[in-house]
N, C-alpha and C. Protein backbone atom coordinates (compact mmCIF):
# COMPACT_ATOMS: atom_id res chain seq x y z
N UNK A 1 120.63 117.47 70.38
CA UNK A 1 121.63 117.03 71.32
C UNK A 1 122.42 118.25 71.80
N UNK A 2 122.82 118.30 73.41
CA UNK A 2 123.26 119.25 73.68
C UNK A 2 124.74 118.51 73.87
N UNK A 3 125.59 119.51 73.57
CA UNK A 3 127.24 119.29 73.36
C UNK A 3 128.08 120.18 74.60
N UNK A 4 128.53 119.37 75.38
CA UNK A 4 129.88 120.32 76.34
C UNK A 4 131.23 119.43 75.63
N UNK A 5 131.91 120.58 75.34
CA UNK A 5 133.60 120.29 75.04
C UNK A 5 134.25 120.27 76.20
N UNK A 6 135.44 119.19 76.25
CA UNK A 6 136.15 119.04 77.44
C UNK A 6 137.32 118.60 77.08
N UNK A 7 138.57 119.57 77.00
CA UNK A 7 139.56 119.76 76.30
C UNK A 7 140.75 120.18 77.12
N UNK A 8 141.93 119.85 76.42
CA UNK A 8 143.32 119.88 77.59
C UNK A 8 144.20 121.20 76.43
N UNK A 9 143.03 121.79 74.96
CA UNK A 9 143.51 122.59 74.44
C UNK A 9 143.20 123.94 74.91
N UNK A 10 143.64 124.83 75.35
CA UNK A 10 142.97 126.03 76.28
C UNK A 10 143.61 126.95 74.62
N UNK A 11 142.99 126.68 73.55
CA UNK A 11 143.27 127.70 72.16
C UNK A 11 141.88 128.57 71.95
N UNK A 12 142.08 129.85 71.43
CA UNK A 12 141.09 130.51 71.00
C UNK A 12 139.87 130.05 70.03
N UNK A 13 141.14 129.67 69.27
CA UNK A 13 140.10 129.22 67.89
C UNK A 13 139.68 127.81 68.00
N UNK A 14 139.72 127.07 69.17
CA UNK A 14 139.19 126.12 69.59
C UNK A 14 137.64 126.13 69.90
N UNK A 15 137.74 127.29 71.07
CA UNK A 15 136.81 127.81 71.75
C UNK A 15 136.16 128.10 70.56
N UNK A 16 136.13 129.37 70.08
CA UNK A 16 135.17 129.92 69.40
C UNK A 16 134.41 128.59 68.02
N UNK A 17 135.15 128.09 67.59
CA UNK A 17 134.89 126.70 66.86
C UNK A 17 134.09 125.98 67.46
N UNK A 18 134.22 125.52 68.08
CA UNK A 18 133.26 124.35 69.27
C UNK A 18 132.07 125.43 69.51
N UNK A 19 132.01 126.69 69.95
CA UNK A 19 130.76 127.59 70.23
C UNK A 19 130.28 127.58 68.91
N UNK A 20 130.51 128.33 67.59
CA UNK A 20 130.10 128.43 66.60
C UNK A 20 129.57 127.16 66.13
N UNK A 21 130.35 125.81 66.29
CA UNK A 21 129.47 124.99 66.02
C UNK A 21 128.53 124.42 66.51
N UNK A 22 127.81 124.99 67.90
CA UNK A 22 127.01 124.67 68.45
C UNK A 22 126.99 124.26 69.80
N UNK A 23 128.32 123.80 69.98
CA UNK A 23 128.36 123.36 71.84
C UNK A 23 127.63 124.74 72.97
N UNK A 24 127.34 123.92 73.46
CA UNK A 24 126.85 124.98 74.56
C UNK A 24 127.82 124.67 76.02
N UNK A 25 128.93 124.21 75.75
CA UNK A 25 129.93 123.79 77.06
C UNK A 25 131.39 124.09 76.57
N UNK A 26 132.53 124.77 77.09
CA UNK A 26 133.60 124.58 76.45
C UNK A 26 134.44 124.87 78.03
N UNK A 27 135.00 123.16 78.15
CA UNK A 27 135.57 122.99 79.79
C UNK A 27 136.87 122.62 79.47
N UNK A 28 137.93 123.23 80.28
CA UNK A 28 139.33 122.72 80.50
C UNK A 28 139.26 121.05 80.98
N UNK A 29 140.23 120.22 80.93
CA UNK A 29 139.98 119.08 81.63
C UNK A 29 140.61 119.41 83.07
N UNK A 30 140.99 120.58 82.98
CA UNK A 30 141.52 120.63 84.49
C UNK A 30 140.77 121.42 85.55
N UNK A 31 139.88 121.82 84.97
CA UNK A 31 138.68 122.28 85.51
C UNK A 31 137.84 121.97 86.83
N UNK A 32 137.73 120.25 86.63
CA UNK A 32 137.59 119.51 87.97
C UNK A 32 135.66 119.07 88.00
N UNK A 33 135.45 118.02 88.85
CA UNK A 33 134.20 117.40 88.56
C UNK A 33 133.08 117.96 89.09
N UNK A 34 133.46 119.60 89.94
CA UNK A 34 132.58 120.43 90.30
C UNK A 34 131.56 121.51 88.94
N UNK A 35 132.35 121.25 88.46
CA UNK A 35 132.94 122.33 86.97
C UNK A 35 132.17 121.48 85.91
N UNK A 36 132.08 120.87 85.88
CA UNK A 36 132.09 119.22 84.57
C UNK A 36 130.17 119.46 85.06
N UNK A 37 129.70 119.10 86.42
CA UNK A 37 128.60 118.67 86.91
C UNK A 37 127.88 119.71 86.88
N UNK A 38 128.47 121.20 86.97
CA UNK A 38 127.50 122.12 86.47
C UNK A 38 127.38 122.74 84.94
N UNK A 39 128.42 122.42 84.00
CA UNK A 39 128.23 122.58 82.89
C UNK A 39 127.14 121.51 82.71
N UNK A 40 127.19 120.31 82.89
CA UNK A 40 126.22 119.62 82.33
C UNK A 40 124.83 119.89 82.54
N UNK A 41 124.89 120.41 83.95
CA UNK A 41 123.56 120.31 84.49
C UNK A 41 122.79 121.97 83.48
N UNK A 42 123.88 123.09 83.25
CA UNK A 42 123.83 123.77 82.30
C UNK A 42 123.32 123.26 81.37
N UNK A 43 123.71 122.43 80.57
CA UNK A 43 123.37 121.80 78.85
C UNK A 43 121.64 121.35 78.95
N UNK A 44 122.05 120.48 80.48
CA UNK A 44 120.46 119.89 80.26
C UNK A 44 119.49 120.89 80.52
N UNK A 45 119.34 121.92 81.01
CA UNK A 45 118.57 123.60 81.12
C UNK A 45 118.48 124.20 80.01
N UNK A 46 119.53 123.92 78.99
CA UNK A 46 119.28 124.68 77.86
C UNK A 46 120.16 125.96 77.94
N UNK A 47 121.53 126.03 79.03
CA UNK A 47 122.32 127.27 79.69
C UNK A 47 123.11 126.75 78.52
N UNK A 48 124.48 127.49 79.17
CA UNK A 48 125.43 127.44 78.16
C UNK A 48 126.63 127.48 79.46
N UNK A 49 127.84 127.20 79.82
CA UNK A 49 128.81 127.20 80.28
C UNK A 49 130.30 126.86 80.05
N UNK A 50 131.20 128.25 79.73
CA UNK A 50 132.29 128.25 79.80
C UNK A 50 133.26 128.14 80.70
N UNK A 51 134.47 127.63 80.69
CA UNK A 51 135.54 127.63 81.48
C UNK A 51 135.81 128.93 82.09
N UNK A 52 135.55 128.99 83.33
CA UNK A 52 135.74 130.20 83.93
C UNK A 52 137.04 131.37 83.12
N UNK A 53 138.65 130.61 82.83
CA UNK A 53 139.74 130.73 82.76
C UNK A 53 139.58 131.40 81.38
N UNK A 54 138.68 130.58 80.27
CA UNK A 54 138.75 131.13 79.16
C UNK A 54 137.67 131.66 78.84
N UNK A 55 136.54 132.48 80.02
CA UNK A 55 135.73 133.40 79.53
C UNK A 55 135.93 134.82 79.45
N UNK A 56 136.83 135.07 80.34
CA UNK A 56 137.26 136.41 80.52
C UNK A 56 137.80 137.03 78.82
N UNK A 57 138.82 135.65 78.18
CA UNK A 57 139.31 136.32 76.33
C UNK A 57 137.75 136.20 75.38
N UNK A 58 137.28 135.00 76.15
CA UNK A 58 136.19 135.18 74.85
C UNK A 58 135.58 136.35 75.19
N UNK A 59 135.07 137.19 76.23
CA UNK A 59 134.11 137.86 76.13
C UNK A 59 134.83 139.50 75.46
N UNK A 60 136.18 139.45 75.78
CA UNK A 60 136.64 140.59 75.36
C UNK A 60 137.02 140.45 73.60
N UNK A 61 137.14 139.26 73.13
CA UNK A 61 136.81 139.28 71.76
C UNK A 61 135.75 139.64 71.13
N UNK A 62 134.40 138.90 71.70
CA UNK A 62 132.86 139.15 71.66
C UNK A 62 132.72 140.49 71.63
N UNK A 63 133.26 141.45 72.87
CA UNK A 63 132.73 142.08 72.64
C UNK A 63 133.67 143.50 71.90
N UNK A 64 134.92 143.31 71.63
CA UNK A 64 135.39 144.00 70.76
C UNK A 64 135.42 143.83 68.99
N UNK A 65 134.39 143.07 68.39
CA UNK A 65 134.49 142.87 67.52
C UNK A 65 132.88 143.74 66.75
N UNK A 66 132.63 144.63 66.59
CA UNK A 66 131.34 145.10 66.54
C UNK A 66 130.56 144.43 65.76
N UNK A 67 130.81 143.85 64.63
CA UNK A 67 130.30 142.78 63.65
C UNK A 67 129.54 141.52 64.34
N UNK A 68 129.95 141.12 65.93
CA UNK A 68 129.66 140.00 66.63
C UNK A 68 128.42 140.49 67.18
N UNK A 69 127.15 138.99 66.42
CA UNK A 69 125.72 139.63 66.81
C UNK A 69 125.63 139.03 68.33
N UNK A 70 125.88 139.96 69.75
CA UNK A 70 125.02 139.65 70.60
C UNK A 70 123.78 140.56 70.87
N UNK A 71 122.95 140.23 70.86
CA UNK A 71 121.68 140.55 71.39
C UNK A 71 121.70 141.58 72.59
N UNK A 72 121.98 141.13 73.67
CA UNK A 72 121.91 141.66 74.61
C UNK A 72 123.35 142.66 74.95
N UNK A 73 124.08 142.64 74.26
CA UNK A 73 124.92 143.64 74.34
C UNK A 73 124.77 144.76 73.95
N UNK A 74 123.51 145.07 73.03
CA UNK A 74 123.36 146.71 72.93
C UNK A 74 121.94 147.06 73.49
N UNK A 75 121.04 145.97 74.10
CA UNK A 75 119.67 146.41 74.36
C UNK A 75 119.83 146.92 75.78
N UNK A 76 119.19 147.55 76.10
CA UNK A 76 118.44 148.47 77.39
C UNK A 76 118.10 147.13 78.18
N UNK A 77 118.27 147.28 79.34
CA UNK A 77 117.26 146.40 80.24
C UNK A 77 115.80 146.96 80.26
N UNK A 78 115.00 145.99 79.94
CA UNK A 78 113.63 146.20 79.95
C UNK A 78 113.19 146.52 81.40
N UNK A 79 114.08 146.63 82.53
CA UNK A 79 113.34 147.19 83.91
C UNK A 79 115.13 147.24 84.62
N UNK A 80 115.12 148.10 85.23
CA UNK A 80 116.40 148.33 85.75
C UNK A 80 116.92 147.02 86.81
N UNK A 81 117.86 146.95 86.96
CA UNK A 81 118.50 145.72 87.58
C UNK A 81 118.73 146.49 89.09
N UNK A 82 118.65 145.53 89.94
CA UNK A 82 119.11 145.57 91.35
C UNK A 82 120.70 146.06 91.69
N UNK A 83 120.51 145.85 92.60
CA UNK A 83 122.31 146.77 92.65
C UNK A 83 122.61 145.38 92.92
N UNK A 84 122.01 144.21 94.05
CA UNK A 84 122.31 142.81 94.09
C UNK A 84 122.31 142.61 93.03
N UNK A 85 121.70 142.23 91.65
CA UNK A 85 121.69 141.70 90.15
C UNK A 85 122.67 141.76 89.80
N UNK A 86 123.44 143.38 89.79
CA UNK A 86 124.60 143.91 89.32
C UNK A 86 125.47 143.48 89.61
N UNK A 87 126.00 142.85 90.95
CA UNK A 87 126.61 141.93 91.73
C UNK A 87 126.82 141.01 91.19
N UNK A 88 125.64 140.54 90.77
CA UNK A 88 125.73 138.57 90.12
C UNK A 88 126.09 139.29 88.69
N UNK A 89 125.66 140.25 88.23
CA UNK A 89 126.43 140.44 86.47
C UNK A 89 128.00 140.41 86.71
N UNK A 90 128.04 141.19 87.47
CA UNK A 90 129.82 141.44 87.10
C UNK A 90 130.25 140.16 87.73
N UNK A 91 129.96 139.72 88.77
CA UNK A 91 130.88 137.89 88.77
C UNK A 91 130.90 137.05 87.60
N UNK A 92 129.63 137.28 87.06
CA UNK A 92 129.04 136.27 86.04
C UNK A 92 130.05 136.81 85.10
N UNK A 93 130.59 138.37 84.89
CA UNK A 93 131.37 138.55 83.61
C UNK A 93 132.83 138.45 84.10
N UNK A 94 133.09 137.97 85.30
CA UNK A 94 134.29 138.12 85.38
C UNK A 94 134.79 136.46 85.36
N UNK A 95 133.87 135.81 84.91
CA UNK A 95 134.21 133.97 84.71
C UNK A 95 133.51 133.30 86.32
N UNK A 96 133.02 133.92 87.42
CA UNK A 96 132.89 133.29 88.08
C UNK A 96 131.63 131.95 88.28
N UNK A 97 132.00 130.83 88.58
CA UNK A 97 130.82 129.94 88.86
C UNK A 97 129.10 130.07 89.45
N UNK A 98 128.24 129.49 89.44
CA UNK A 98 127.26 129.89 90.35
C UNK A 98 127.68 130.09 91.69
N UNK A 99 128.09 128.73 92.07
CA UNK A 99 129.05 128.52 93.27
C UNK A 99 130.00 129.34 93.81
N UNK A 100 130.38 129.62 93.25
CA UNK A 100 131.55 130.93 93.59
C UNK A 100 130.94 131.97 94.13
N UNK A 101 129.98 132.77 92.86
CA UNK A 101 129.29 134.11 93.17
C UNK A 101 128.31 134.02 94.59
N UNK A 102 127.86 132.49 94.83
CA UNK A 102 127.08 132.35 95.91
C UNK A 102 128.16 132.72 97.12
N UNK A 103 129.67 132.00 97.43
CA UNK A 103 130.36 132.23 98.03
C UNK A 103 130.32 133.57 98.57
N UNK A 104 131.05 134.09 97.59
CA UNK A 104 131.44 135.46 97.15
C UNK A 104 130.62 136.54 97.92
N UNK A 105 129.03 136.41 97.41
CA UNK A 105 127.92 137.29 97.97
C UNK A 105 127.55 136.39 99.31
N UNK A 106 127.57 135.41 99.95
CA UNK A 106 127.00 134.49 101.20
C UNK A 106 125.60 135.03 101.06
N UNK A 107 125.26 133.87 99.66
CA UNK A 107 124.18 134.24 99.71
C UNK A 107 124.01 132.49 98.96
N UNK A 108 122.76 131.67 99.52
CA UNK A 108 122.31 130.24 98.71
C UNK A 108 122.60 130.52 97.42
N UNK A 109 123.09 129.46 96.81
CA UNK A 109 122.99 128.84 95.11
C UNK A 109 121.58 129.17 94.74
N UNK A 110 120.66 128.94 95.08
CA UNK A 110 119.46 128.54 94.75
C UNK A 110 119.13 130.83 94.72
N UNK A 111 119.49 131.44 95.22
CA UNK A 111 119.75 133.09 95.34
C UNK A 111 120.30 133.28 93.97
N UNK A 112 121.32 132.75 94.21
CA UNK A 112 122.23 133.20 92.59
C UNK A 112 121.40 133.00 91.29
N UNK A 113 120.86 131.82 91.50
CA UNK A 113 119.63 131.43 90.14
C UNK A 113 119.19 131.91 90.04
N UNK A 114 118.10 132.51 91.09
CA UNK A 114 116.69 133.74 91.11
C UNK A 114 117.07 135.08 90.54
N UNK A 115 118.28 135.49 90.69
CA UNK A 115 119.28 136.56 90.50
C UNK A 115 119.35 136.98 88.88
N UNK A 116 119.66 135.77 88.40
CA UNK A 116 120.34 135.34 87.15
C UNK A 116 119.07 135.17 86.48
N UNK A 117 118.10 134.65 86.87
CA UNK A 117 116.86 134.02 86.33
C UNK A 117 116.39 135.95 85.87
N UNK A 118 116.21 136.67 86.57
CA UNK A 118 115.89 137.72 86.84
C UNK A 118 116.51 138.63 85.71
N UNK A 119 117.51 138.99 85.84
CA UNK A 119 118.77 139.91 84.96
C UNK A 119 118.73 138.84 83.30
N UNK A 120 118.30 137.88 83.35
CA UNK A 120 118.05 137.36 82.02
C UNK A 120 116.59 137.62 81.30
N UNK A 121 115.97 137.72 82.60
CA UNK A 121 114.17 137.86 81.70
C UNK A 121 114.54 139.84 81.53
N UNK A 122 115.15 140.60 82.55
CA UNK A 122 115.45 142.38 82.44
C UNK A 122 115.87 142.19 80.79
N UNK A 123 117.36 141.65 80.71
CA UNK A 123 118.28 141.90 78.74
C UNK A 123 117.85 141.28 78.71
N UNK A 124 116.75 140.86 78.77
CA UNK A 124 115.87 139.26 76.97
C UNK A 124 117.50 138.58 76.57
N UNK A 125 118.00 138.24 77.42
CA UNK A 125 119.51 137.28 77.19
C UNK A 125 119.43 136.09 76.90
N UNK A 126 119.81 135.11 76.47
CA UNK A 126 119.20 134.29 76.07
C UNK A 126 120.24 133.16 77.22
N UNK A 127 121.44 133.10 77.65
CA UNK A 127 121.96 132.50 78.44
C UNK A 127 122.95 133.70 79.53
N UNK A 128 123.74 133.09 79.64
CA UNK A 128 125.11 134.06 81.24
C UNK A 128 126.14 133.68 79.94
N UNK A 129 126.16 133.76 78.60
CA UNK A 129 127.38 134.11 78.25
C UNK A 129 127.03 135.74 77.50
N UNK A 130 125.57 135.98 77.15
CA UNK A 130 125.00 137.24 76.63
C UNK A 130 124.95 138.09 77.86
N UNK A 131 124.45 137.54 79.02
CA UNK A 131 124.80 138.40 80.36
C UNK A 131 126.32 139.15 80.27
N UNK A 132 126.88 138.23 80.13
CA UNK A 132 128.80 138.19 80.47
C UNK A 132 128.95 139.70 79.78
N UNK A 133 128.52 139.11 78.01
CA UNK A 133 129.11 140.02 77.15
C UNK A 133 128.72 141.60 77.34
N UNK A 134 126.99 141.44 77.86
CA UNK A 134 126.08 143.06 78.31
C UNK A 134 127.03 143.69 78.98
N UNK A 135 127.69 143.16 80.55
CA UNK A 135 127.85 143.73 81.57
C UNK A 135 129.65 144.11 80.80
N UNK A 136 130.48 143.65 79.86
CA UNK A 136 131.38 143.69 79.51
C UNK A 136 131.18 145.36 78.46
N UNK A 137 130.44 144.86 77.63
CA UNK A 137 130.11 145.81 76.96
C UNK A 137 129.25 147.78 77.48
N UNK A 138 129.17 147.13 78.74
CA UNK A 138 128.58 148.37 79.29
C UNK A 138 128.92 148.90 80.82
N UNK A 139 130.32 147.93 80.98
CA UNK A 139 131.41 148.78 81.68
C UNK A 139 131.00 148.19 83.35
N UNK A 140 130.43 146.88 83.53
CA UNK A 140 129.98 146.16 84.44
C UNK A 140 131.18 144.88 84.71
N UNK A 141 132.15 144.42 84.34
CA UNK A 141 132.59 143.92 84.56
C UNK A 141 134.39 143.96 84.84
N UNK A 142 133.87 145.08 85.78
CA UNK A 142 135.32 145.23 86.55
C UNK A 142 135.02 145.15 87.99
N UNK A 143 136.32 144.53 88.74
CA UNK A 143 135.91 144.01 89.95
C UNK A 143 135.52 144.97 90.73
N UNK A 144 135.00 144.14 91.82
CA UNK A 144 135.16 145.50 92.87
C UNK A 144 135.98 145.82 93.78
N UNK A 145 136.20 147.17 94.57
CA UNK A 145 137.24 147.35 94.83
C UNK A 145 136.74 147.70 96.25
C-alpha cells in the first residue's frame, strides 16, 4: 500500500516520521486539490511527493547530515545532464511542482516528465526527492538569477 500524509502539522519530525515510516506523500492540507491529485497520481507511479513548502528544510537536513544514506547524492551521473535537465533539477530542488516547472520553463507537463524521466535513469535516483537532495548536495539548487 502506498501512503500520502495530509496534515495541518507543517513539524519536522512529523515529516521525517511519516517518510521513515514509509509514506511516499507528505502534503499540507493547505496545499490545495491540484497538489493532493498529483501526489496521488505520484504514489500510484511508485514517485514520491512532498509539500513544496516543506521540501526546501527536508532536503537541507538530508543533505547536511552525512550519516543520511542517499544514493544519489554522492554518485556521478552516469551520462552528463542537459543544461534543460539542469533546469528541471534545480526547480525540482527548489520544491517546485511538475506544473510549475512546466510553467516556469513554457514547456508541456508531459516535457517535464521526459526531463525528469531522463535525469533519474543519468543518478540511478530512485524518485525527485533523491534528485532534490543530488542537485542540493552538488550546488544545483540555487535559483536563477
Amino acid at each position: 500500500m502506498r501512503v500520502v500524509v495530509v496534515t495541518t502539522f507543517d513539524l519536522d519530525e512529523y515529516v521525517y516520521g511519516a517518510l521513515r515510516g514509509g509514506a511516499c506523500g507528505f502534503l499540507l492540507k493547505d496545499s490545495g486539490p491540484t497538489l493532493l491529485a498529483e501526489a496521488v497520481r505520484a504514489a500510484a507511479a511508485g514517485d514520491s511527493l512532498v509539500s513544496p513548502s516543506v521540501t526546501v528544510r527536508l532536503l537541507k537536513h538530508v543533505t547536511a547530515d552525512p550519516k543520511t544514506d542517499v544514493r544519489a547524492r554522492t554518485a556521478p551521473p552516469t551520462e552528463s545532464l542537459t543544461d534543460r535537465e539542469l533546469d528541471v533539477v534545480r526547480l525540482v530542488a527548489l520544491g517546485r511542482t511538475n506544473a510549475e516547472i512546466a510553467a516556469e520553463l513554457y514547456v508541456s507537463l508531459s516535457t517535464v516528465k521526459t526531463h525528469l524521466s531522463s535525469v533519474q535513469l543519468k543518478l540511478d535516483a530512485r524518485n525527485r526527492v533523491e534528485i532534490a537532495a543530488w542537485a542540493w548536495q552538488n550546488g544545483y539548487a540555487q535559483p536563477s538569477t
